[in-house]
Protein backbone atom coordinates (compact mmCIF):
# COMPACT_ATOMS: atom_id res chain seq x y z
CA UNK A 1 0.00 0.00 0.00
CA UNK A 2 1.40 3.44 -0.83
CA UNK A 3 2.08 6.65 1.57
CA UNK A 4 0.13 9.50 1.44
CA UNK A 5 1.53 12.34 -1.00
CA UNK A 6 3.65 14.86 1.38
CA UNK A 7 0.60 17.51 0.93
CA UNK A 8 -1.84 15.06 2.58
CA UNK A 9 0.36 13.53 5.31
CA UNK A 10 -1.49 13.52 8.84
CA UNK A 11 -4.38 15.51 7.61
CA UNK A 12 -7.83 14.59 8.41
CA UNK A 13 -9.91 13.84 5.41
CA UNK A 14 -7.77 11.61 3.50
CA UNK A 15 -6.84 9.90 6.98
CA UNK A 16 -10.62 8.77 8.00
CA UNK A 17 -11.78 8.37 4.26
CA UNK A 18 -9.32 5.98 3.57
CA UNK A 19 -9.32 3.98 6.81
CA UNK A 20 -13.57 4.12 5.96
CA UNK A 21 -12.93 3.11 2.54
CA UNK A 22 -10.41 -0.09 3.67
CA UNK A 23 -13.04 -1.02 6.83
CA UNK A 24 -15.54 -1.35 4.25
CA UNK A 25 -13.78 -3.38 2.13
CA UNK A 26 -12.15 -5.84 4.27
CA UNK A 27 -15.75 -6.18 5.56
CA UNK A 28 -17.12 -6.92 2.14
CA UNK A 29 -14.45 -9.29 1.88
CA UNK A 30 -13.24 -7.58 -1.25
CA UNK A 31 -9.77 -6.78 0.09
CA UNK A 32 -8.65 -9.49 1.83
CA UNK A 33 -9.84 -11.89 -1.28
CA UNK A 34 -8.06 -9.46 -3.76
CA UNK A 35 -4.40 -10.68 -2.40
CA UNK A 36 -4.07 -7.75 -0.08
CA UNK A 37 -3.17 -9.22 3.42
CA UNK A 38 -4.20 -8.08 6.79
CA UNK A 39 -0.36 -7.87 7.35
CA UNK A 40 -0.29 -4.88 4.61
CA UNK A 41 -3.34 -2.81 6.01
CA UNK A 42 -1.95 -3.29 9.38
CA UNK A 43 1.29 -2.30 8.25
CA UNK A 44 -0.48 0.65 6.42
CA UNK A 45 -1.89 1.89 9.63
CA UNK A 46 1.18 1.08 11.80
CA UNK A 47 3.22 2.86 9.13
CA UNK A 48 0.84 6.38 9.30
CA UNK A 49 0.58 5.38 13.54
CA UNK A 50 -3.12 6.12 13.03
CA UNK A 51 -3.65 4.67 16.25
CA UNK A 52 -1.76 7.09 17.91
CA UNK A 53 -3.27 10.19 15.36
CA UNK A 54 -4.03 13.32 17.80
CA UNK A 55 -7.37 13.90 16.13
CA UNK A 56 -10.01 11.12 17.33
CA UNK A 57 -11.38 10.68 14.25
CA UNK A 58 -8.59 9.44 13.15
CA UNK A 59 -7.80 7.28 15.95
CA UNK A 60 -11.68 5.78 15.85
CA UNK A 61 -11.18 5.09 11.72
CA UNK A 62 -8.16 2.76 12.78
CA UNK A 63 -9.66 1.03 15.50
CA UNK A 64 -12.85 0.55 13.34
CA UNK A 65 -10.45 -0.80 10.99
CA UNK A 66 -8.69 -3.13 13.21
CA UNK A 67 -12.24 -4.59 14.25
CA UNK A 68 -12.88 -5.17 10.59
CA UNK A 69 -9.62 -7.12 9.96
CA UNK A 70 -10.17 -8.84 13.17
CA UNK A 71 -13.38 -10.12 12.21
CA UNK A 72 -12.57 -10.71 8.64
CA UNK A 73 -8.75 -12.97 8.98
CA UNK A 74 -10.00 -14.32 12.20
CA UNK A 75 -8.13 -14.39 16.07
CA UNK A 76 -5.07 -15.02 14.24
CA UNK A 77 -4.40 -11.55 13.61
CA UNK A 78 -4.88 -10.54 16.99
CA UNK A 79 -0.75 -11.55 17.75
CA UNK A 80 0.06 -8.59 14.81
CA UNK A 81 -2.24 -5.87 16.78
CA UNK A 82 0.82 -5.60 19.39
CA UNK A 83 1.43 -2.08 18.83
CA UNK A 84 -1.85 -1.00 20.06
CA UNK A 85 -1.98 -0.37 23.86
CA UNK A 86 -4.36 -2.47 26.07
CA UNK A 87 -7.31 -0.56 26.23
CA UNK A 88 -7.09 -0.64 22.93
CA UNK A 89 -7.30 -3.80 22.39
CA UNK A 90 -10.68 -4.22 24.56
């Protein structure tokens, strides 16, 4: 998965509008069955530290996204979310 350009780095739209755009699909089942691997969306959102993003939005758009991949590759995932802090893994 690519970066965001420089000009849209940490900014809010592109931030929760793509994290919206990959919960949807790896709830559809359209990502994960298109060869893109829960390993590269959580690397993706690792990479940007949404999780950590000052604006909530942000932060809620990852963790919305994290549920989805959760859901979708099943518990096994659950050993790559160790990055995220306790709480947020409740």
């Amino acid at each position: 998965m690519e970066a965001l350009p420089k000009s849209q780095d940490g900014k809010l739209r592109p931030l929760t509008s793509r994290t919206e755009l990959l919960s949807e699909l790896v709830a559809d089942g359209g990502l994960l069955d298109s060869g893109v691997g829960p390993s590269e969306v959580l690397g993706w959102s690792v990479g940007l530290s949404l999780h950590n993003h000052k604006l909530k939005s942000v932060r809620d758009g990852a963790m919305s996204l994290a549920v989805a991949l959760l859901v979708a590759a099943g518990p096994g995932i659950r050993s790559r979310l160790g990055h995220l802090r306790p709480p947020q893994l409740d």
